[in-house]
Protein backbone atom coordinates (compact mmCIF):
# COMPACT_ATOMS: atom_id res chain seq x y z
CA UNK A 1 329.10 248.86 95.44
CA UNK A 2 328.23 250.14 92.03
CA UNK A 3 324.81 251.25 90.82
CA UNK A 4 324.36 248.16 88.78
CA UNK A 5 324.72 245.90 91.55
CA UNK A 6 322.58 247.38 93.61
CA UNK A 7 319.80 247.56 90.94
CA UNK A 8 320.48 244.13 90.43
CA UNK A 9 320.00 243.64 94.09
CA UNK A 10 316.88 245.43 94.16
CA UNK A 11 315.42 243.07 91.26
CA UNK A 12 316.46 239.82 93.16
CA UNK A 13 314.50 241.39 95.74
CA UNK A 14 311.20 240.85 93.64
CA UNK A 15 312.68 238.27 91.84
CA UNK A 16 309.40 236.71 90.31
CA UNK A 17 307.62 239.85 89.58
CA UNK A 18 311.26 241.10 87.62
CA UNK A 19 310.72 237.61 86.08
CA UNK A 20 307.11 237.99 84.91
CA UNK A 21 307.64 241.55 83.31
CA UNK A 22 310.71 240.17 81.60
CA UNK A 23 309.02 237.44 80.52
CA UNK A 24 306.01 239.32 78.75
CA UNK A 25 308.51 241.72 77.35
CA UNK A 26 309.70 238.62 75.79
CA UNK A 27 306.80 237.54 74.37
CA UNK A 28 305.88 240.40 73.24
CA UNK A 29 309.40 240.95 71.51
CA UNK A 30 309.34 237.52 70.43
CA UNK A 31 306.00 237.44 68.67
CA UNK A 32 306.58 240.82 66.60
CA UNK A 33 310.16 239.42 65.57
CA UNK A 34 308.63 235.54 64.17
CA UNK A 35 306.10 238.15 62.35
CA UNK A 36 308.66 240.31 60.70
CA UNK A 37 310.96 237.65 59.87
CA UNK A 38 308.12 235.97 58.60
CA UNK A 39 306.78 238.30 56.52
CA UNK A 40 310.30 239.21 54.46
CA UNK A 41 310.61 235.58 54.02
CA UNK A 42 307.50 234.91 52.45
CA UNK A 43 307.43 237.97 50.28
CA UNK A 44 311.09 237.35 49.17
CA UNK A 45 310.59 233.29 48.54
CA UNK A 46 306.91 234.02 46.59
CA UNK A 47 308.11 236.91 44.46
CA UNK A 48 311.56 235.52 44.04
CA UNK A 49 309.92 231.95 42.24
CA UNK A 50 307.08 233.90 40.60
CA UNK A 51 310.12 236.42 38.60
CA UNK A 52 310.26 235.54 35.09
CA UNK A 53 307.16 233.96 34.65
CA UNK A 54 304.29 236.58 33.49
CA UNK A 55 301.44 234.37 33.28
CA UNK A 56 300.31 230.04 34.12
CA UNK A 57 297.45 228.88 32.11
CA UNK A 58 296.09 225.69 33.51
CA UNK A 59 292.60 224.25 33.97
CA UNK A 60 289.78 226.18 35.31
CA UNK A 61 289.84 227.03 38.80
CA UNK A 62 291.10 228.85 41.81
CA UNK A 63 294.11 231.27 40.20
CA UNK A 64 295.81 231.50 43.58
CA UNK A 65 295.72 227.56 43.35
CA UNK A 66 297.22 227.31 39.70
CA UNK A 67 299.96 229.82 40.97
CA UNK A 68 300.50 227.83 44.43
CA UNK A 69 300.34 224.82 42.72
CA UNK A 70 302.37 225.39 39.33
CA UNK A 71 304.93 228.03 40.55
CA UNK A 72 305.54 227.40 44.20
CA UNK A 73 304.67 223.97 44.03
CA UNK A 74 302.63 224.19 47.62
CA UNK A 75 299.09 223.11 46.51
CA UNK A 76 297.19 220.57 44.35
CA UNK A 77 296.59 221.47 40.70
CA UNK A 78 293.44 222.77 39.99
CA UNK A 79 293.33 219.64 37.04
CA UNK A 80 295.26 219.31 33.14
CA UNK A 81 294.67 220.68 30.02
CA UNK A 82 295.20 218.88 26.62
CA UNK A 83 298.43 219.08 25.28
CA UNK A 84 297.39 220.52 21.61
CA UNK A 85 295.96 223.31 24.24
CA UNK A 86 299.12 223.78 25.45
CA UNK A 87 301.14 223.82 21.94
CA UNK A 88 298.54 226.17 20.81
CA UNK A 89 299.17 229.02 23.04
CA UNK A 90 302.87 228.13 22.88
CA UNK A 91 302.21 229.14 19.17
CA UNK A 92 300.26 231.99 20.42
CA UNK A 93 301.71 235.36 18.72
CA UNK A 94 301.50 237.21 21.75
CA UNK A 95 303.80 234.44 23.90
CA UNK A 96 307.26 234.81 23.84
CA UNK A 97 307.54 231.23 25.52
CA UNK A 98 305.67 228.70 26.61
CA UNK A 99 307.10 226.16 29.13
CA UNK A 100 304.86 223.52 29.71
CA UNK A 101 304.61 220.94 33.19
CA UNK A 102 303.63 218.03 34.45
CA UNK A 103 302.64 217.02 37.74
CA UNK A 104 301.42 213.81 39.87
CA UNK A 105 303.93 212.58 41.58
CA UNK A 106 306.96 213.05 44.47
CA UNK A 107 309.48 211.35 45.85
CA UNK A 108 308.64 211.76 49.54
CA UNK A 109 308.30 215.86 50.41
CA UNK A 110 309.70 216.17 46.53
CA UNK A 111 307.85 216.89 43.97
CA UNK A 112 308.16 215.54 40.34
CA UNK A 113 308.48 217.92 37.33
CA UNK A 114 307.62 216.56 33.98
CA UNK A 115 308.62 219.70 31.63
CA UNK A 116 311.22 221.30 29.02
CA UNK A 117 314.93 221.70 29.71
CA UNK A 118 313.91 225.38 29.45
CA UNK A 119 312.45 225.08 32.76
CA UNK A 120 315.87 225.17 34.16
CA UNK A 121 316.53 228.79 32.91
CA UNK A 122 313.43 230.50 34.31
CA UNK A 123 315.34 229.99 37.84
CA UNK A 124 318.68 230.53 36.27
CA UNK A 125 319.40 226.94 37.34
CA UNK A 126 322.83 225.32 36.63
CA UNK A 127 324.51 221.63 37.13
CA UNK A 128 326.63 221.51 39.84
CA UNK A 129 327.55 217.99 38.08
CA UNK A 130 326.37 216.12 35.14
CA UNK A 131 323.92 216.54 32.83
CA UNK A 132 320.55 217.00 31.51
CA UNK A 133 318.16 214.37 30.99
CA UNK A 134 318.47 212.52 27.35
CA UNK A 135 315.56 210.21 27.56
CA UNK A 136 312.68 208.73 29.45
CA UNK A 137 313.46 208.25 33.53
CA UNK A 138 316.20 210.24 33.69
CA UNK A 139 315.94 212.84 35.73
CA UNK A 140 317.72 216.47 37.28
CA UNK A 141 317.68 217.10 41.06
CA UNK A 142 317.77 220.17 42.73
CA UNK A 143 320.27 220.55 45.33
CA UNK A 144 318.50 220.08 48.63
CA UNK A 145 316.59 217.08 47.09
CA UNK A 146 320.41 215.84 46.64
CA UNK A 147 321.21 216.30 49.99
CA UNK A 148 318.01 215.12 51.92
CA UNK A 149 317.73 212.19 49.84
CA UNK A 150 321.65 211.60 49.48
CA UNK A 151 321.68 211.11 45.66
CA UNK A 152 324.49 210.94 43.13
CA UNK A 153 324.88 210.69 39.61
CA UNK A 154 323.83 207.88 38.36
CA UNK A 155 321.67 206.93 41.44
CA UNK A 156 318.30 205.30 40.99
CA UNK A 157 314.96 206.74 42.97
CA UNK A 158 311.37 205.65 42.63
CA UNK A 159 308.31 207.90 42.47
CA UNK A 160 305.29 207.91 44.43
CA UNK A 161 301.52 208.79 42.84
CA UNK A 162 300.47 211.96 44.41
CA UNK A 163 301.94 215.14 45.81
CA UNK A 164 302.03 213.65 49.26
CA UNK A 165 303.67 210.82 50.99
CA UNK A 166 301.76 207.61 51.22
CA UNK A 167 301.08 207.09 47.60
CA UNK A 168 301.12 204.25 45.37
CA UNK A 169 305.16 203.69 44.77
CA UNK A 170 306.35 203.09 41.00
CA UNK A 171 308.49 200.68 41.85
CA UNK A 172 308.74 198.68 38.78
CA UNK A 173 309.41 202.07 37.08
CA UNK A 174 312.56 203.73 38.67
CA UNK A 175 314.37 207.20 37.55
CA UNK A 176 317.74 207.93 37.12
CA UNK A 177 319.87 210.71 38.50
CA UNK A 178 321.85 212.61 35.36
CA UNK A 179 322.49 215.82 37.12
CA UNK A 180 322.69 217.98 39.76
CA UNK A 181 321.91 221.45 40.29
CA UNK A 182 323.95 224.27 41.97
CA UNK A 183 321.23 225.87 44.88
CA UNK A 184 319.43 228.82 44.00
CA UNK A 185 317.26 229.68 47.10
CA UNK A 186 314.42 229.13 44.50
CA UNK A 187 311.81 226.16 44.54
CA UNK A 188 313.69 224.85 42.17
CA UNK A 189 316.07 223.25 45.05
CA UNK A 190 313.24 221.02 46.05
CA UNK A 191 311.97 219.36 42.68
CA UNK A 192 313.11 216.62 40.65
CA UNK A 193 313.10 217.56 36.87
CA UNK A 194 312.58 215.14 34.13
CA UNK A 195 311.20 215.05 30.54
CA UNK A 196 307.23 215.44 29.80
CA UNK A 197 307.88 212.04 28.09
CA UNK A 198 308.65 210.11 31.76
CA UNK A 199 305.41 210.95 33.52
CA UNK A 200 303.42 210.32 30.70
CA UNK A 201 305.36 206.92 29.98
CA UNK A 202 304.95 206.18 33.96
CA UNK A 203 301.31 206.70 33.67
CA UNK A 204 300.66 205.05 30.59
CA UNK A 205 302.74 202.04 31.91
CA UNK A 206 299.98 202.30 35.08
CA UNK A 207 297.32 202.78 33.11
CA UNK A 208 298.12 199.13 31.27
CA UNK A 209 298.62 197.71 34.32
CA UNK A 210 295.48 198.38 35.29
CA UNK A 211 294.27 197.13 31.70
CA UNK A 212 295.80 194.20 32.01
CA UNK A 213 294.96 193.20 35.73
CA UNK A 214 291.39 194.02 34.86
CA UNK A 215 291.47 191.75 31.59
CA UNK A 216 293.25 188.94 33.61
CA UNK A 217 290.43 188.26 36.35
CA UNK A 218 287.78 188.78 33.26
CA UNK A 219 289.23 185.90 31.53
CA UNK A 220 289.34 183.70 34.74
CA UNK A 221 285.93 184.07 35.08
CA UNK A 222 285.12 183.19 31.85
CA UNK A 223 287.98 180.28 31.93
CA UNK A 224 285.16 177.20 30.91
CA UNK A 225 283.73 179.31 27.71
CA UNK A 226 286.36 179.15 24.96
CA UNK A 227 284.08 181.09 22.95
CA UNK A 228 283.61 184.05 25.12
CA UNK A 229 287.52 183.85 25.97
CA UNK A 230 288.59 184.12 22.65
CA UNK A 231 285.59 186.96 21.76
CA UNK A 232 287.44 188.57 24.77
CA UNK A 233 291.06 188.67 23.85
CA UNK A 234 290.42 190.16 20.35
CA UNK A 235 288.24 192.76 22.12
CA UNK A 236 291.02 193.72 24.66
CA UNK A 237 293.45 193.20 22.10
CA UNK A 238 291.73 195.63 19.79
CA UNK A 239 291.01 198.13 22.62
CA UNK A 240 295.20 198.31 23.49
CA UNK A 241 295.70 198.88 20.36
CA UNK A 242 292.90 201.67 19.85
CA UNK A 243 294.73 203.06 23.02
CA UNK A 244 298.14 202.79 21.39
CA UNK A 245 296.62 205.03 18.93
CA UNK A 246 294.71 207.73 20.80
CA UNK A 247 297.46 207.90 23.83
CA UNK A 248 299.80 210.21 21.97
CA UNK A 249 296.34 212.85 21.44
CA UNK A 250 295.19 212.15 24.73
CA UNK A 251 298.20 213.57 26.62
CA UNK A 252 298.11 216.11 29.13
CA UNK A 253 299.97 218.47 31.17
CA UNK A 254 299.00 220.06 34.35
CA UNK A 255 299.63 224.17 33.00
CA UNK A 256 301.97 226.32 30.83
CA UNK A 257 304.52 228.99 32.26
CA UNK A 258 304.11 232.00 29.93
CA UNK A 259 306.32 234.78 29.08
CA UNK A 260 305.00 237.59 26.87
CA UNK A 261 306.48 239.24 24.19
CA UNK A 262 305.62 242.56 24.94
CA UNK A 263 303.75 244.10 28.59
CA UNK A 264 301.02 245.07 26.51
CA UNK A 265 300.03 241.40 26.05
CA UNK A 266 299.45 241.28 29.68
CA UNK A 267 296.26 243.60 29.46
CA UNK A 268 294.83 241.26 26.26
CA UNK A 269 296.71 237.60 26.63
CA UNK A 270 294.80 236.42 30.22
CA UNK A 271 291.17 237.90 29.12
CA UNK A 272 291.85 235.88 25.66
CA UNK A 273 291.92 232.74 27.27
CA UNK A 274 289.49 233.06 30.20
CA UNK A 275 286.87 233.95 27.68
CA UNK A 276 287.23 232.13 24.79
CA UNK A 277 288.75 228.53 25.85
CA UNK A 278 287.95 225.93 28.47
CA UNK A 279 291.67 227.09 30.34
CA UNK A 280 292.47 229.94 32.68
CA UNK A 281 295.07 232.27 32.73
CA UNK A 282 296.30 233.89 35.68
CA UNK A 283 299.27 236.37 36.98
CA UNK A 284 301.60 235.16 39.34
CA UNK A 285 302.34 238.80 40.44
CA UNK A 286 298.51 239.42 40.71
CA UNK A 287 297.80 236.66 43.01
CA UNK A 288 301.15 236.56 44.89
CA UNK A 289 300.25 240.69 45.61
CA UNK A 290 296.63 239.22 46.88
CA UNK A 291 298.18 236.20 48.86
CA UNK A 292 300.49 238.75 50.81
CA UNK A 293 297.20 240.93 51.24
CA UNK A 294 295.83 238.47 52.38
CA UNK A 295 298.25 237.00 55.22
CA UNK A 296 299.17 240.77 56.00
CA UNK A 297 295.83 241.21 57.82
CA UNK A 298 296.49 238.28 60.08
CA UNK A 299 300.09 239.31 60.68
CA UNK A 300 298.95 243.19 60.96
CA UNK A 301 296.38 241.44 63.92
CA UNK A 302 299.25 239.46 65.61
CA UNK A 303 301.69 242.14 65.30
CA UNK A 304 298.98 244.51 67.46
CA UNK A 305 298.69 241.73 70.08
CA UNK A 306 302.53 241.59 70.33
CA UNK A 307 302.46 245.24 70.63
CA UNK A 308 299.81 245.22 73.58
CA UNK A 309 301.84 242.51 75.24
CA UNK A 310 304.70 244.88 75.04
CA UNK A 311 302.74 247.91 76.36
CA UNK A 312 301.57 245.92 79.19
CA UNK A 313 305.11 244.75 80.70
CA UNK A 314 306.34 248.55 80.18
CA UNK A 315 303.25 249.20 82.22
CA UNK A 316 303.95 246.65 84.50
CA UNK A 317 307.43 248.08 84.93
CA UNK A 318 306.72 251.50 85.02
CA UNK A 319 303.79 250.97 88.17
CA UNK A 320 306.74 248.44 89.63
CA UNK A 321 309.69 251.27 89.52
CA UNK A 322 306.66 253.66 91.45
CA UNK A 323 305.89 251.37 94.03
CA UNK A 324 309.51 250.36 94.54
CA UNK A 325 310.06 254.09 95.28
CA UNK A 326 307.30 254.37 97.77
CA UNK A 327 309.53 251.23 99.49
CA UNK A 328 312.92 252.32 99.64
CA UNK A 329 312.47 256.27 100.33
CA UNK A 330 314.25 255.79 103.46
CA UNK A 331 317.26 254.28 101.06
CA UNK A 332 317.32 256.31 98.60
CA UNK A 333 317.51 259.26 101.20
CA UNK A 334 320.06 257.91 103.25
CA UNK A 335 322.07 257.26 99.91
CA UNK A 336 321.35 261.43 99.33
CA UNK A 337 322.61 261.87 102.85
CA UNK A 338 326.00 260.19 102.34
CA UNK A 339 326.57 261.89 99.78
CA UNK A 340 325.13 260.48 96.17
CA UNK A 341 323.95 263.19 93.83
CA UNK A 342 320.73 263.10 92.20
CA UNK A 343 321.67 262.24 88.99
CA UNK A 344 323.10 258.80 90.80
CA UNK A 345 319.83 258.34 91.79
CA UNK A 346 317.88 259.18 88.66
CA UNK A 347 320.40 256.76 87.18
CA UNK A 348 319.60 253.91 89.55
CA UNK A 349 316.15 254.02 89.12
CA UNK A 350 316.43 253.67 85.18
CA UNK A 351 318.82 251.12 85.14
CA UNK A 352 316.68 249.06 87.03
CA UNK A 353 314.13 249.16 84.55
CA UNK A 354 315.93 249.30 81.53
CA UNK A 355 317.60 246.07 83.46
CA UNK A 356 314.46 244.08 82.70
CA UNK A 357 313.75 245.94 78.73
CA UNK A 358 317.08 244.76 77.43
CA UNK A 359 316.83 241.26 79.09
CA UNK A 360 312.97 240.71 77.55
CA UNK A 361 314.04 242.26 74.71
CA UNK A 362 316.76 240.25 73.89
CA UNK A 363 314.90 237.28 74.90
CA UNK A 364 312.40 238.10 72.50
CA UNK A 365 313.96 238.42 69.30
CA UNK A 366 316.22 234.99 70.53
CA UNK A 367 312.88 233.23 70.76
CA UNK A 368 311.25 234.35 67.82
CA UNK A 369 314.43 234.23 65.63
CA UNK A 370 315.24 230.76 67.12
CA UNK A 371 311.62 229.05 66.81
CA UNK A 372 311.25 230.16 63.47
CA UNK A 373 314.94 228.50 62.26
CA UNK A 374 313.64 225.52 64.49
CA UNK A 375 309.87 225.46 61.90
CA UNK A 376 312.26 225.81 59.18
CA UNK A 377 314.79 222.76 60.12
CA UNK A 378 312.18 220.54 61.67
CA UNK A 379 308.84 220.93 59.42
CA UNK A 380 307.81 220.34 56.10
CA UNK A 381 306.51 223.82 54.84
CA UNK A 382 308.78 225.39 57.26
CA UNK A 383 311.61 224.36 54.88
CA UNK A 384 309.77 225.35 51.61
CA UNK A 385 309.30 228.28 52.89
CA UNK A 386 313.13 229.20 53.49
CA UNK A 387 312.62 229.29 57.28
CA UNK A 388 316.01 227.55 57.78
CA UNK A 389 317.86 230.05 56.05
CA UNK A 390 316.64 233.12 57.80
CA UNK A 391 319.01 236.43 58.62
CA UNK A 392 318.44 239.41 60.91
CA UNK A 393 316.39 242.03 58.99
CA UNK A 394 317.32 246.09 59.67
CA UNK A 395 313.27 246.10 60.65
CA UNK A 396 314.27 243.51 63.87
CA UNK A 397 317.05 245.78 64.73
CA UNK A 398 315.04 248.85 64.26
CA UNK A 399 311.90 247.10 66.83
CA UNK A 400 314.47 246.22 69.18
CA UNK A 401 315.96 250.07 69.36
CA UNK A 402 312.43 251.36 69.30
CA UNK A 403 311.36 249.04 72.39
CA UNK A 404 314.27 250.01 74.66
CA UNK A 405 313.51 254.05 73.63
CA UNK A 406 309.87 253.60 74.71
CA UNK A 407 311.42 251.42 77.83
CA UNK A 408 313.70 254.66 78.56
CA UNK A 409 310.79 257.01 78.46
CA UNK A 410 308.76 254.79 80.92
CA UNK A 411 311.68 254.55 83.10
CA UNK A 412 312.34 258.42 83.18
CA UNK A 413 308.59 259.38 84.18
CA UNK A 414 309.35 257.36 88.01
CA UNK A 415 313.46 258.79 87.91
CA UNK A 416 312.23 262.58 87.34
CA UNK A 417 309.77 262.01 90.65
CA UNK A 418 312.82 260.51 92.40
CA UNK A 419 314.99 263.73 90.97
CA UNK A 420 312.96 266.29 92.63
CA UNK A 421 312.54 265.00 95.96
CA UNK A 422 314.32 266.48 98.39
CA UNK A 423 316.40 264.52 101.68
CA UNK A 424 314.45 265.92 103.91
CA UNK A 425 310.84 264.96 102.73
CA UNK A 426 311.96 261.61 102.06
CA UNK A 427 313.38 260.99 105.44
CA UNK A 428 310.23 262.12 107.27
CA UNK A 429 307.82 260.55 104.82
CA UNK A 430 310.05 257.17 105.03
């Protein structure tokens, strides 16, 4: 019988303590592997849709919100500026370019991107097939909006109000599919693109509704006074057409992507504007550094409770491998006796507990690797945060060689109290 099988033998022996060491070896594992795969993801998917873009100016607020909300498209906008705010620091001389967006609406999980074919470039975005927009309700889908919602060119889709499921549905207001992009692995993937034009015409068309409903029961309850009805009409009549007037000056947008013309502006361009207008400028590398700051103290805590958990079942083991050699002196003496040197024994001991490292170990980073894909796959922020698409790190590989060469150490301390017995002592003391 080899030396494996016997250790193997030996762990059946205690089957459900081998189990509960493995098992907190695996959690252990597991939790430090969802953290570090968790942690490259997040850095790579917020710094990869921030590049390009140098500064967002959008209403007053939370700056972590304008970025979340205007770059990542992951929060609610902290409100809209005018649009003559907008063309003015497009026009600033210290912008290079000024891309400006629109948002309100989604098609379920999808968001809805009122902006400049220029938008496309900032994620080096290209059609897979067809092309851009040309007018009003035509729109450009990214490619896992294409596939989740099984679009084509040409297909129609209808919006919903609001950056969440469950709003009010545009039905009477559809878009048209005019192209589709290639994936990027940016947030691009996940929006529907259109012109500026269609979410202020789907609005305005709202807006009139509204008007018009509103109008409707006013005249029904003033159906028996001619007088009043006709006063009425020429009021609402003049009032749409005051609105007709003002709507083009009273557009908005939700903020402006900014790139400088020089890095210098970036010291002088965001001060500007925080002081001297009713807007806000703020750095998507500033905040996304602070965001990752921010989570990096919660994962810095988990990671430390993974670690304990691992120290504990290499405890565990290590007390284990001493009390199983206070059990089986008599064995391991009677294996001296018929002849096994005492490097065979040394060796049985470790592979006993380096039997139940690998096996927790491997478990570990299976479980964490494998419940993160499943958070990706199966949940909404799971997928716009990439968590489908994960690979191994070199930082998983490096924890899992790092666990086994603390597990080794452990395992030596009970083998080199094993090596230096002697037959004799061990038969009488068995």
């Amino acid at each position: 019988m080899s030396l494996f099988a016997i250790a193997l033998t030996y762990l059946r022996s205690r089957l459900s303590l081998s189990l509960l060491h493995v098992l907190l070896m695996a959690l252990g594992v597991g939790m430090m592997t969802a953290l570090l795969l968790f942690g490259h993801q997040l850095q790579e998917r917020l710094y990869k849709d921030s590049n390009g873009i140098d500064a967002v100016v959008g209403a007053k607020g939370s700056p972590l919100q304008l970025i979340l909300s205007s770059v990542q498209q992951m929060d609610i906008p902290t409100g809209n500026i005018a649009l003559k705010d907008a063309q003015a620091i497009a026009a600033h001389p210290k912008v290079k370019r000024a891309i400006p967006i629109a948002l309100g609406d989604s098609v379920h999980r999808f968001r809805i991107v009122g902006t400049e074919p220029a938008y496309l470039s900032l994620y080096d975005a290209e059609l897979a097939e067809g092309t851009v927009w040309d007018h009003s309700m035509e729109a450009v889908i990214g490619a896992q909006v294409a596939r989740d919602q099984q679009l084509n060119i040409g297909d129609t889709f209808v919006g919903s109000h609001g950056l969440v499921e469950g709003g009010h549905s545009h039905a009477d207001t559809p878009y048209r599919v005019t192209g589709i992009l290639k994936p990027t692995g940016r947030v691009i993937d996940r929006l529907i693109v259109t012109s500026l034009e269609s979410v202020w015409d789907i609005h305005a068309h709202e807006a009139h509704e509204e008007e018009d409903h509103e109008a409707h029961h006013h005249d029904e309850a003033h159906d028996d006074d001619e007088h009043e009805e006709h006063h009425h009409e020429d009021a609402h009549a003049h009032e749409a057409h005051h609105h007709a007037e003002a709507e083009h000056h009273d557009r908005e947008v939700t903020a402006v992507l900014v790139q400088y013309r020089t890095r210098l502006a970036a010291l002088t361009f965001p001060r500007s504007i925080n002081a001297n207008t009713s807007m806000q400028a703020a750095s998507p590398a500033f905040e996304m550094a602070r965001l990752v700051d921010l989570i990096g103290l919660g994962t810095d805590t988990l990671m430390t409770i993974g670690g304990v958990l691992v120290a504990v079942s290499l405890a565990g083991v290590l007390i284990a491998l001493f009390n199983a050699i206070r059990e089986r002196r008599y064995d391991l003496a009677l294996f001296r006796t018929f002849g096994a040197s005492r490097r065979a024994i040394v060796t049985l001991v470790v592979i006993e507990g380096m039997a139940i490292a690998i096996a927790g170990s491997v478990l570990g980073i299976a479980a964490g690797y494998g419940g993160l894909l499943a958070i990706g796959h199966f949940t909404e922020k799971g997928a716009e945060l990439g968590l489908a698409d994960l690979t191994l790190q070199p930082e998983i590989f490096m924890l899992w060689a790092l666990v086994l060469v603390i597990s080794l150490i452990a395992c030596l301390i009970p083998a080199w109290q094993v090596y230096r017995l002697n037959i004799r002592e061990m038969l009488i003391r068995a």
